[in-house]
N, C-alpha and C. Protein backbone atom coordinates (compact mmCIF):
# COMPACT_ATOMS: atom_id res chain seq x y z
N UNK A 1 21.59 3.75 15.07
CA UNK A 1 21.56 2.47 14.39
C UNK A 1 20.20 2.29 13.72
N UNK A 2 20.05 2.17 12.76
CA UNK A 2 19.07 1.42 11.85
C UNK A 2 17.93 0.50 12.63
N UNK A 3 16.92 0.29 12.49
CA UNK A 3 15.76 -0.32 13.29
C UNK A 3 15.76 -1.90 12.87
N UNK A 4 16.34 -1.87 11.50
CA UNK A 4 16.42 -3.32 11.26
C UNK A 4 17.86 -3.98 11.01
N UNK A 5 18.51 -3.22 11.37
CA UNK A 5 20.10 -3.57 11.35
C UNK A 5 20.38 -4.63 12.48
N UNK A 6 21.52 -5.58 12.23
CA UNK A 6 21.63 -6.39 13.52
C UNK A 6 22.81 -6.36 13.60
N UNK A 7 23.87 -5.53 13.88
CA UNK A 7 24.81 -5.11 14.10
C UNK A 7 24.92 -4.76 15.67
N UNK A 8 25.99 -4.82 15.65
CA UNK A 8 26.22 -4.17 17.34
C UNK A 8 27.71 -3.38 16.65
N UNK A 9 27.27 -1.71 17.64
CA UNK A 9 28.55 -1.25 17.78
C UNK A 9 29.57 -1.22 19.03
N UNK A 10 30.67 -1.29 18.76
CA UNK A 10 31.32 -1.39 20.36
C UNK A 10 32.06 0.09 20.33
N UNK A 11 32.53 0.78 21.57
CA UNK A 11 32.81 1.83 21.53
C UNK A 11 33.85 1.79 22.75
N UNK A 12 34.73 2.93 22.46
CA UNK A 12 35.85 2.95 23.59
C UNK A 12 35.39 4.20 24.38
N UNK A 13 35.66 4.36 25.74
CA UNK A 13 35.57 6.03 26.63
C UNK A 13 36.79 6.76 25.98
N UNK A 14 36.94 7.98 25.73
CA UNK A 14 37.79 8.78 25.82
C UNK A 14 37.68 9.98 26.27
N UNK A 15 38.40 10.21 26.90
CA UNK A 15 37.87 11.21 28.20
C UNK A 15 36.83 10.82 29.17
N UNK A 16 35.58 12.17 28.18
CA UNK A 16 34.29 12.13 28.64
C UNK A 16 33.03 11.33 27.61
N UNK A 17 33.36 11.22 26.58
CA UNK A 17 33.01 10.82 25.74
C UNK A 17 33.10 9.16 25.17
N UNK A 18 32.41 8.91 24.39
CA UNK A 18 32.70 7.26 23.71
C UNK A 18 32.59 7.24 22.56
N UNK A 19 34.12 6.75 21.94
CA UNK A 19 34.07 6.80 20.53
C UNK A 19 33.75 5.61 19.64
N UNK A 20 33.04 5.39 18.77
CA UNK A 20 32.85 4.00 18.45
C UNK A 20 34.16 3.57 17.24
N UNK A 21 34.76 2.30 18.29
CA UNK A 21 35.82 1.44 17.48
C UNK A 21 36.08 0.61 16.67
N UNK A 22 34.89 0.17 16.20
CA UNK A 22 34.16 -1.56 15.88
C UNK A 22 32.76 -1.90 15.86
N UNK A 23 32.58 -2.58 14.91
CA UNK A 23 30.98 -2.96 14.79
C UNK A 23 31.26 -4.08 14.24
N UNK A 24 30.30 -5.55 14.94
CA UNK A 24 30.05 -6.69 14.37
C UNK A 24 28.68 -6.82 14.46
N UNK A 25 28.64 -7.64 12.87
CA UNK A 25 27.30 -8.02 12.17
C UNK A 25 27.51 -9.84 12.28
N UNK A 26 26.52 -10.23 12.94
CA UNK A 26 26.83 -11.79 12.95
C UNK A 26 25.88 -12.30 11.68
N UNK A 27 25.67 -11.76 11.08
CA UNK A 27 25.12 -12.40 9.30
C UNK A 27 26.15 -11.78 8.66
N UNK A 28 26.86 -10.88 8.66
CA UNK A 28 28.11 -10.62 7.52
C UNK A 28 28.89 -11.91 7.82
N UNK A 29 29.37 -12.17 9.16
CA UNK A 29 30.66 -12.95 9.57
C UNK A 29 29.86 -14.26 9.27
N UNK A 30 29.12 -14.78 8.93
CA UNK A 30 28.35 -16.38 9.37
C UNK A 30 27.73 -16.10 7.54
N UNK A 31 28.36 -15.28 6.82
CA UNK A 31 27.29 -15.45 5.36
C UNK A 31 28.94 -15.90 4.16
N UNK A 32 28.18 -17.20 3.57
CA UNK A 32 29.42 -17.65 2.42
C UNK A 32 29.51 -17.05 1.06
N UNK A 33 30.13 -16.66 0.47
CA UNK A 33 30.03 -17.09 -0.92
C UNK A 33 29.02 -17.98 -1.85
N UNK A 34 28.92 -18.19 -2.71
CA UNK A 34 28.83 -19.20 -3.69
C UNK A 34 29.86 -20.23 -3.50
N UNK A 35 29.84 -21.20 -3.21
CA UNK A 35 31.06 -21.99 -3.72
C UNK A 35 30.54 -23.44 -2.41
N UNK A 36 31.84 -24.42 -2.27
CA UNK A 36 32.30 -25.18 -1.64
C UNK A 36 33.18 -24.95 -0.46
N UNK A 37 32.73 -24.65 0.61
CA UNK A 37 33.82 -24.36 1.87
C UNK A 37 33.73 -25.47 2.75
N UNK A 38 35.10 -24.90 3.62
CA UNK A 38 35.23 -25.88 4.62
C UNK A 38 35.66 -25.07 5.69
N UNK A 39 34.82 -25.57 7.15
CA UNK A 39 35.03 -24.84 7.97
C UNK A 39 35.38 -25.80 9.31
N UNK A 40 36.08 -25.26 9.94
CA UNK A 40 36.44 -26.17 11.32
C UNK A 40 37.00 -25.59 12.47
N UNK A 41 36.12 -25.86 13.53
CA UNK A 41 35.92 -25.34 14.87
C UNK A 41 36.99 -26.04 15.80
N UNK A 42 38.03 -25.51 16.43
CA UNK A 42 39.29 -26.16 17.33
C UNK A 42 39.60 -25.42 18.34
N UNK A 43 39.58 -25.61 19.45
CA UNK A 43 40.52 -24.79 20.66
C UNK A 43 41.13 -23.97 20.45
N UNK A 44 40.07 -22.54 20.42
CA UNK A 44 41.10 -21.47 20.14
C UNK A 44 41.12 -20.67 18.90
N UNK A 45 40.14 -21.07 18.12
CA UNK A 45 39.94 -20.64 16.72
C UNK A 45 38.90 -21.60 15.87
N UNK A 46 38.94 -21.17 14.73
CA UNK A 46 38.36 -21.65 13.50
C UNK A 46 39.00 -21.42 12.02
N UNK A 47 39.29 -22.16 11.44
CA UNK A 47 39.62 -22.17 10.04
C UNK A 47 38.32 -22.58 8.64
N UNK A 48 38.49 -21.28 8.04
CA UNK A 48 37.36 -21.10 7.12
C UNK A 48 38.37 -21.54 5.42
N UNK A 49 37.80 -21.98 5.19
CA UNK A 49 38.37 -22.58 3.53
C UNK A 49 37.15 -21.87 2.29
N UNK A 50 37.77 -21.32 1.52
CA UNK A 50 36.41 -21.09 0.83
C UNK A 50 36.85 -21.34 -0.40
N UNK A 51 35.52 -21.83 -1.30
CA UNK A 51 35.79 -22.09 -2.84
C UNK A 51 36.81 -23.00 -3.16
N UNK A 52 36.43 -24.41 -2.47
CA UNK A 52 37.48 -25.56 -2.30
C UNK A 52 37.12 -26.59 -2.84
N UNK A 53 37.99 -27.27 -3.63
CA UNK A 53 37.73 -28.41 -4.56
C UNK A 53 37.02 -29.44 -3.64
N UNK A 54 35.56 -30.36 -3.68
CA UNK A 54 35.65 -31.02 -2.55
C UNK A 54 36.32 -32.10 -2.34
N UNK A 55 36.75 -32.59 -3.40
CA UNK A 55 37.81 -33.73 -3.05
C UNK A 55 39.02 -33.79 -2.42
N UNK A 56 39.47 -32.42 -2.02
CA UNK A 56 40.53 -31.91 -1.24
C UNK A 56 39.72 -31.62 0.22
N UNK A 57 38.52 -31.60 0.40
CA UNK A 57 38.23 -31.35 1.61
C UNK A 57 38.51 -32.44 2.82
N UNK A 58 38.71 -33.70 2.75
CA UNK A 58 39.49 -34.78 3.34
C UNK A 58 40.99 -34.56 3.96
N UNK A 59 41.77 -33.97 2.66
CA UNK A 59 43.16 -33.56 3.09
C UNK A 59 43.52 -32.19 3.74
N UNK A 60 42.55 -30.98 3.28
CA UNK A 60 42.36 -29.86 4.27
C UNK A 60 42.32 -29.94 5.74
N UNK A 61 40.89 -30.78 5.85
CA UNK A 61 40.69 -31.11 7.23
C UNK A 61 41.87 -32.41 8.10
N UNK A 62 42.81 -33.02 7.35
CA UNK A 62 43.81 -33.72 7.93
C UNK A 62 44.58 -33.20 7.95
N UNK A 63 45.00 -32.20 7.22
CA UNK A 63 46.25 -31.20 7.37
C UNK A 63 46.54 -30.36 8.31
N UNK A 64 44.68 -29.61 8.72
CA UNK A 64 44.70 -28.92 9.79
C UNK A 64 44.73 -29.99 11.47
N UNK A 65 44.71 -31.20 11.73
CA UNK A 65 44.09 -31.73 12.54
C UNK A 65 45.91 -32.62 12.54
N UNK A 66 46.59 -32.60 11.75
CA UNK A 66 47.80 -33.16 11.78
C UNK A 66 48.87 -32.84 11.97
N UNK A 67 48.77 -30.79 11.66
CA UNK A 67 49.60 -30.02 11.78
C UNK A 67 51.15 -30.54 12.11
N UNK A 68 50.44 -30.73 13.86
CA UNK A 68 51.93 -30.92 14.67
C UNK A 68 52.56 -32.04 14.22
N UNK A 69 52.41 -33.51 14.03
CA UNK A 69 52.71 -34.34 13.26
C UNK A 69 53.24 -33.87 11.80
N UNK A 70 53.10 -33.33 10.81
CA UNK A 70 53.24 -32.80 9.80
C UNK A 70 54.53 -31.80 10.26
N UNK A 71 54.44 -30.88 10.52
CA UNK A 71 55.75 -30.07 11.38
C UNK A 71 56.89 -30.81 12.04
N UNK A 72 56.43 -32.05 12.90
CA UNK A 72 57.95 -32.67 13.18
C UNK A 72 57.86 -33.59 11.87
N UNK A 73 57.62 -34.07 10.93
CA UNK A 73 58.12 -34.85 10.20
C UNK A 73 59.24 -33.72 9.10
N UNK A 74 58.71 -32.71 9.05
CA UNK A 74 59.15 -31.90 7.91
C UNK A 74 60.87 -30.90 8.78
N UNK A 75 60.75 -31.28 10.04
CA UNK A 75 61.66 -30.77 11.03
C UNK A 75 63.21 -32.14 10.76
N UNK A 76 62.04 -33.10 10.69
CA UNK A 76 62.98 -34.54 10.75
C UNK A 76 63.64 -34.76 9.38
N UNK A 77 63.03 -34.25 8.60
CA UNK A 77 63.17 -34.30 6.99
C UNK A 77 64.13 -33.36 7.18
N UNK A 78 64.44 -32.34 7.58
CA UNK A 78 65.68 -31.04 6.91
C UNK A 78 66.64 -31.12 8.29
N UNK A 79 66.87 -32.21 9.08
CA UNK A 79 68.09 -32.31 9.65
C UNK A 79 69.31 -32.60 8.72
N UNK A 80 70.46 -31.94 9.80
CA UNK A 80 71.90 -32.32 8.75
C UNK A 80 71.93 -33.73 8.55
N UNK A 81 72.72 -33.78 7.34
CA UNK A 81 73.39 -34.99 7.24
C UNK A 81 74.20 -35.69 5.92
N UNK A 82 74.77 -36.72 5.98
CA UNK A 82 76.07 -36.70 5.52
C UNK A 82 75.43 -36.67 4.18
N UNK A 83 76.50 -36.25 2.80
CA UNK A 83 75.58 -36.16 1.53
C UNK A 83 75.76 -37.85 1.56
N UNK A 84 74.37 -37.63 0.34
CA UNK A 84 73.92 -39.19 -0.15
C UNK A 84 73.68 -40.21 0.50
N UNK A 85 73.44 -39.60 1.89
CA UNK A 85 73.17 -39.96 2.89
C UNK A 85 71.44 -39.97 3.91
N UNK A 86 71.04 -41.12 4.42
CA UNK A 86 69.23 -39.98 4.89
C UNK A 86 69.71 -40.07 6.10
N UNK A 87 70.50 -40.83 7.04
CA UNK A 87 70.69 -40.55 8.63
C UNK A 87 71.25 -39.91 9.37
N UNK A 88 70.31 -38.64 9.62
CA UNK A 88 70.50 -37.61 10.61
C UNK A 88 72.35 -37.82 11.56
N UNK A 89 72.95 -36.63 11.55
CA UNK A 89 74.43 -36.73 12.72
C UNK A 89 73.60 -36.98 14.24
N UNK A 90 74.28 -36.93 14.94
CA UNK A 90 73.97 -37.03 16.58
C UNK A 90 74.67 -35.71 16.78
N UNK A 91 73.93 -35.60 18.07
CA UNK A 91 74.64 -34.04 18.51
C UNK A 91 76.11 -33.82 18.46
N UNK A 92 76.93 -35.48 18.74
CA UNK A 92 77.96 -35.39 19.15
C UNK A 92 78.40 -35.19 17.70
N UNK A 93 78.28 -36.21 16.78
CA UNK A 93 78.67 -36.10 15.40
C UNK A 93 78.82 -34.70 14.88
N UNK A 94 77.72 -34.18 15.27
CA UNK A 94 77.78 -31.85 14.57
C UNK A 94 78.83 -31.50 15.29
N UNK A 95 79.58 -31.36 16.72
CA UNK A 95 80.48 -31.29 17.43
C UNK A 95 81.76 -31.42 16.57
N UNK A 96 82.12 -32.63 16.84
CA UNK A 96 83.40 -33.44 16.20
C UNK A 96 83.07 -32.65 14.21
N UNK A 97 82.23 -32.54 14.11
CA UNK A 97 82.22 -32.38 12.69
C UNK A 97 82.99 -30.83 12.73
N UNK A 98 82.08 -29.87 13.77
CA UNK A 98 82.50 -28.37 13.61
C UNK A 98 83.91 -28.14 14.36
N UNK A 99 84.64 -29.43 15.08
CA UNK A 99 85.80 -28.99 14.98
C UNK A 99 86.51 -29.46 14.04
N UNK A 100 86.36 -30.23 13.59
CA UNK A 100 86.94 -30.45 12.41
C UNK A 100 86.83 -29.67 11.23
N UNK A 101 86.07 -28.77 10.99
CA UNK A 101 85.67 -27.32 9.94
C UNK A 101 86.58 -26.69 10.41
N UNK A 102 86.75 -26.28 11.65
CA UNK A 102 87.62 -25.13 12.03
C UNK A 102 89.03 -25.63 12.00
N UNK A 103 89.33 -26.70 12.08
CA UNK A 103 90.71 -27.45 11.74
C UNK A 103 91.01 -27.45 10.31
N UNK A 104 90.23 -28.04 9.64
CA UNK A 104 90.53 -28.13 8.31
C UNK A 104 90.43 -26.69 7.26
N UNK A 105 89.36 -26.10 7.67
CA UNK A 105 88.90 -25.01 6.88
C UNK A 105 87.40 -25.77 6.55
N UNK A 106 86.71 -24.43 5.58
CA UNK A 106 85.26 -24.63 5.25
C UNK A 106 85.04 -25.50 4.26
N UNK A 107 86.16 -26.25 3.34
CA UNK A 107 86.35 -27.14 1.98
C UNK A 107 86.40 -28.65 2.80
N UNK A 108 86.02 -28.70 4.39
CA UNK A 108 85.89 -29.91 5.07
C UNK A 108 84.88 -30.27 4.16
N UNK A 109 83.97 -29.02 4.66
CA UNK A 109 82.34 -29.52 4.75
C UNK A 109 81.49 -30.42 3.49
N UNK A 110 81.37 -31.91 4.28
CA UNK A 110 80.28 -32.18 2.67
C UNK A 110 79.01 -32.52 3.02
N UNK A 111 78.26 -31.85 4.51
CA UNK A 111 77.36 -31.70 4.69
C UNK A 111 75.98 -31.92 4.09
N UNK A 112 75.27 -31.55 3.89
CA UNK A 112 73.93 -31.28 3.93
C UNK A 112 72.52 -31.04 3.71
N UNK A 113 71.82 -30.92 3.85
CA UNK A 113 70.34 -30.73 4.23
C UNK A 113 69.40 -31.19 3.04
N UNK A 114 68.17 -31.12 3.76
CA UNK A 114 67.18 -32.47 2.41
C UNK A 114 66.88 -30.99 1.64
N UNK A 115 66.34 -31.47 0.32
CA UNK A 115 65.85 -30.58 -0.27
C UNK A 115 64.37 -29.82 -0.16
N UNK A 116 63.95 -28.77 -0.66
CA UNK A 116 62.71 -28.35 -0.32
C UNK A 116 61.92 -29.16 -0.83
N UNK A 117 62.28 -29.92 -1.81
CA UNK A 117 61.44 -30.92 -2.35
C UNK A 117 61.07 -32.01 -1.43
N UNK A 118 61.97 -32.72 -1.03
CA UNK A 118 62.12 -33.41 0.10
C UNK A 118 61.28 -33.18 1.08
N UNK A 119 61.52 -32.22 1.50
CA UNK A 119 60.79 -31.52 2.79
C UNK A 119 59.33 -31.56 2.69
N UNK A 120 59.09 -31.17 1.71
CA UNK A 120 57.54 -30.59 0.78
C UNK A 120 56.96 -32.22 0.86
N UNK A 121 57.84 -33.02 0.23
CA UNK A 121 57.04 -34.64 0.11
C UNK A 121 56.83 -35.50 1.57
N UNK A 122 57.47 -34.66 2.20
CA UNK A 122 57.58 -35.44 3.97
C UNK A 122 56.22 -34.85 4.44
N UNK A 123 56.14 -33.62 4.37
CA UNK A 123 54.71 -33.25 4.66
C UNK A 123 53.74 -33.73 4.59
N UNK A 124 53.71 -33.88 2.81
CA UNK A 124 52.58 -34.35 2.34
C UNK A 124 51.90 -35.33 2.63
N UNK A 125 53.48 -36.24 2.61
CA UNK A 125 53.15 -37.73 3.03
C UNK A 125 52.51 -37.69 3.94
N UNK A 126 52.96 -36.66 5.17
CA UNK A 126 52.22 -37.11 6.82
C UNK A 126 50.13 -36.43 6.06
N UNK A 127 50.36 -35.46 5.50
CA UNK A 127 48.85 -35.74 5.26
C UNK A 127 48.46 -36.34 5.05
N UNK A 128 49.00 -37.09 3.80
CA UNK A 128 47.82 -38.32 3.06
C UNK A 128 47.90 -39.27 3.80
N UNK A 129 48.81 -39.93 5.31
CA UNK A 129 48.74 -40.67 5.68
C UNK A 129 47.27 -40.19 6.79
N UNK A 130 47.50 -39.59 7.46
CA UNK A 130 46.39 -38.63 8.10
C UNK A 130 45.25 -38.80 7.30
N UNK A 131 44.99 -38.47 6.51
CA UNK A 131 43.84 -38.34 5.54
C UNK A 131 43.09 -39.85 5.95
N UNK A 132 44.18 -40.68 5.14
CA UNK A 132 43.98 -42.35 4.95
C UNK A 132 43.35 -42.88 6.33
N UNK A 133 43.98 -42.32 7.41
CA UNK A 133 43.81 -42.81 8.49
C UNK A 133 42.04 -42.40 9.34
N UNK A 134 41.81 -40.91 9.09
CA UNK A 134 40.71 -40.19 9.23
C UNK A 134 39.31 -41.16 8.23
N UNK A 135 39.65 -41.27 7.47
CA UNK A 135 38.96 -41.99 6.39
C UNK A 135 38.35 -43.19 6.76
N UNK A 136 39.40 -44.17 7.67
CA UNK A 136 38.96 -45.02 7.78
C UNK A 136 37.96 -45.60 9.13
N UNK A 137 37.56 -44.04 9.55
CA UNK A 137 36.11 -43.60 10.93
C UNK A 137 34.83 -43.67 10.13
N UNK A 138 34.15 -44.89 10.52
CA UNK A 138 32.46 -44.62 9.98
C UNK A 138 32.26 -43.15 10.15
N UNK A 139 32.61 -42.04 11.34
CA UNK A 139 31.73 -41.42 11.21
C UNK A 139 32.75 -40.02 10.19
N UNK A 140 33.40 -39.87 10.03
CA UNK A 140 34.47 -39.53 8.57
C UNK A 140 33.99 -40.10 7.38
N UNK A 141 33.77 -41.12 7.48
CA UNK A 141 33.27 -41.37 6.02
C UNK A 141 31.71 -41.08 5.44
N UNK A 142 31.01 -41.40 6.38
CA UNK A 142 29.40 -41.34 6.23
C UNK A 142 29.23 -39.52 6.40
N UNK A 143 30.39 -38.78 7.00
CA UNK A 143 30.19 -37.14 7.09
C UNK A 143 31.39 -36.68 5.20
N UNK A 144 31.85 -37.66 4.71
CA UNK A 144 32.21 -37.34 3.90
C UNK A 144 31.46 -37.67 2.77
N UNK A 145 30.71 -38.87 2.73
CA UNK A 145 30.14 -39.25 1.88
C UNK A 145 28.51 -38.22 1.71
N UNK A 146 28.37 -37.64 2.39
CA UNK A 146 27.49 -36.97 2.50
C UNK A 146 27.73 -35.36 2.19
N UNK A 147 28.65 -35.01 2.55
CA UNK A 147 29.56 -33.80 1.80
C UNK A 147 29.63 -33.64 0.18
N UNK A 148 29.86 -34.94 -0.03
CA UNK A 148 30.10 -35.67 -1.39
C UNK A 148 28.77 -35.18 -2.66
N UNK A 149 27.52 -35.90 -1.42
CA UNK A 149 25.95 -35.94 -2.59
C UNK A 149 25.91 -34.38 -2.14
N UNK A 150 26.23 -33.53 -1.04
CA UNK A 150 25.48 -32.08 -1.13
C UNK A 150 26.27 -31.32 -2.19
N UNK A 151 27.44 -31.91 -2.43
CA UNK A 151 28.02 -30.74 -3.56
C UNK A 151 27.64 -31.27 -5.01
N UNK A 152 27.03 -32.79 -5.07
CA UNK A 152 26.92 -33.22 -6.46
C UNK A 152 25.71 -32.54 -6.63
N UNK A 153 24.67 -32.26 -5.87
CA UNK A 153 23.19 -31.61 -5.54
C UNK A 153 23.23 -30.34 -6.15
N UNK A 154 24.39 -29.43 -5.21
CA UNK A 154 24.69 -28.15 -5.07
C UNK A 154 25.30 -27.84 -6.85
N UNK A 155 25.82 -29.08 -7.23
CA UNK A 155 26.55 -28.58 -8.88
C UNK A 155 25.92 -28.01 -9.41
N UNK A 156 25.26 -28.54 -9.71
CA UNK A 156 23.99 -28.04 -11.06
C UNK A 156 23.41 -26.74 -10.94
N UNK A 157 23.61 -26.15 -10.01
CA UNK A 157 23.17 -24.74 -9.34
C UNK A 157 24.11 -23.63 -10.00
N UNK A 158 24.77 -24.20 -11.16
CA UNK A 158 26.16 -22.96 -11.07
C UNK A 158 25.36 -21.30 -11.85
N UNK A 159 24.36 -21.82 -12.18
CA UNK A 159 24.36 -19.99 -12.61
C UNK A 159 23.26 -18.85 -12.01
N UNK A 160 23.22 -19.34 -10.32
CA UNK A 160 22.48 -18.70 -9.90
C UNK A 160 23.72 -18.05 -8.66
């Protein structure tokens, strides 16, 4: 290894011997781009955003922090149901419905499901409500508003 390198190599035994498998540099992994990122530390991981509009950095960070909320709404959004219709069957209703398919034939069916569009706007919605809601924490806003002046700072920097 290099005298001024700060790398570590890791190595496996084989046999008698150790072969090296892997090497981490904690300034490669911890060094950005140029740009606007967003990064966020959670149980279990981290999500790195890079070269991100910052005005989307509000809804990034509610999207990731809303997930599960966001997932059952978009679960709740593409249940069956009757056309031209938004209220979900009951278990029993899919029942009585699928014997009645098999009674009638498949020209029963006038079934179903929201559109991807649909689906896509149920999401969203749960972000921007998320967002709205995150927003309205002094300490969300005063960490956003401050996000805000380092990238108006950081603009003017573009040709270095």
């Amino acid at each position: 290894m290099e005298p001024d390198k700060k790398s570590t190599t890791y190595y496996r035994k084989v046999g008698r011997r150790y072969e090296p498998v892997s090497e981490y540099d904690s300034e490669l992994c911890d060094a950005f781009p140029k740009g606007t990122h967003l990064v966020q530390s959670y149980p279990g991981g981290t999500l790195r955003r890079f070269n991100i509009d910052p005005k989307y950095a509000p809804m990034i960070a509610a999207g990731r922090i809303a997930e599960e909320a966001i997932s059952e709404k978009l679960r709740k959004a593409s249940d069956l149901r009757m056309q031209r219709g938004s209220v979900p069957l009951t278990v029993a209703q899919k029942d009585a419905w699928e014997n009645l398919v098999k009674e009638f034939g498949p020209d029963a069916r006038q079934l179903e499901w929201a559109s991807s569009r649909e689906i896509t706007e149920a999401g969203v919605n749960a972000m921007v409500k998320e967002a709205q809601e995150l927003m309205n924490h002094p300490m969300v806003q005063q960490a956003y508003e401050e996000f805000e002046a380092t990238c108006r700072l950081v603009h003017g920097d573009k040709k270095s």
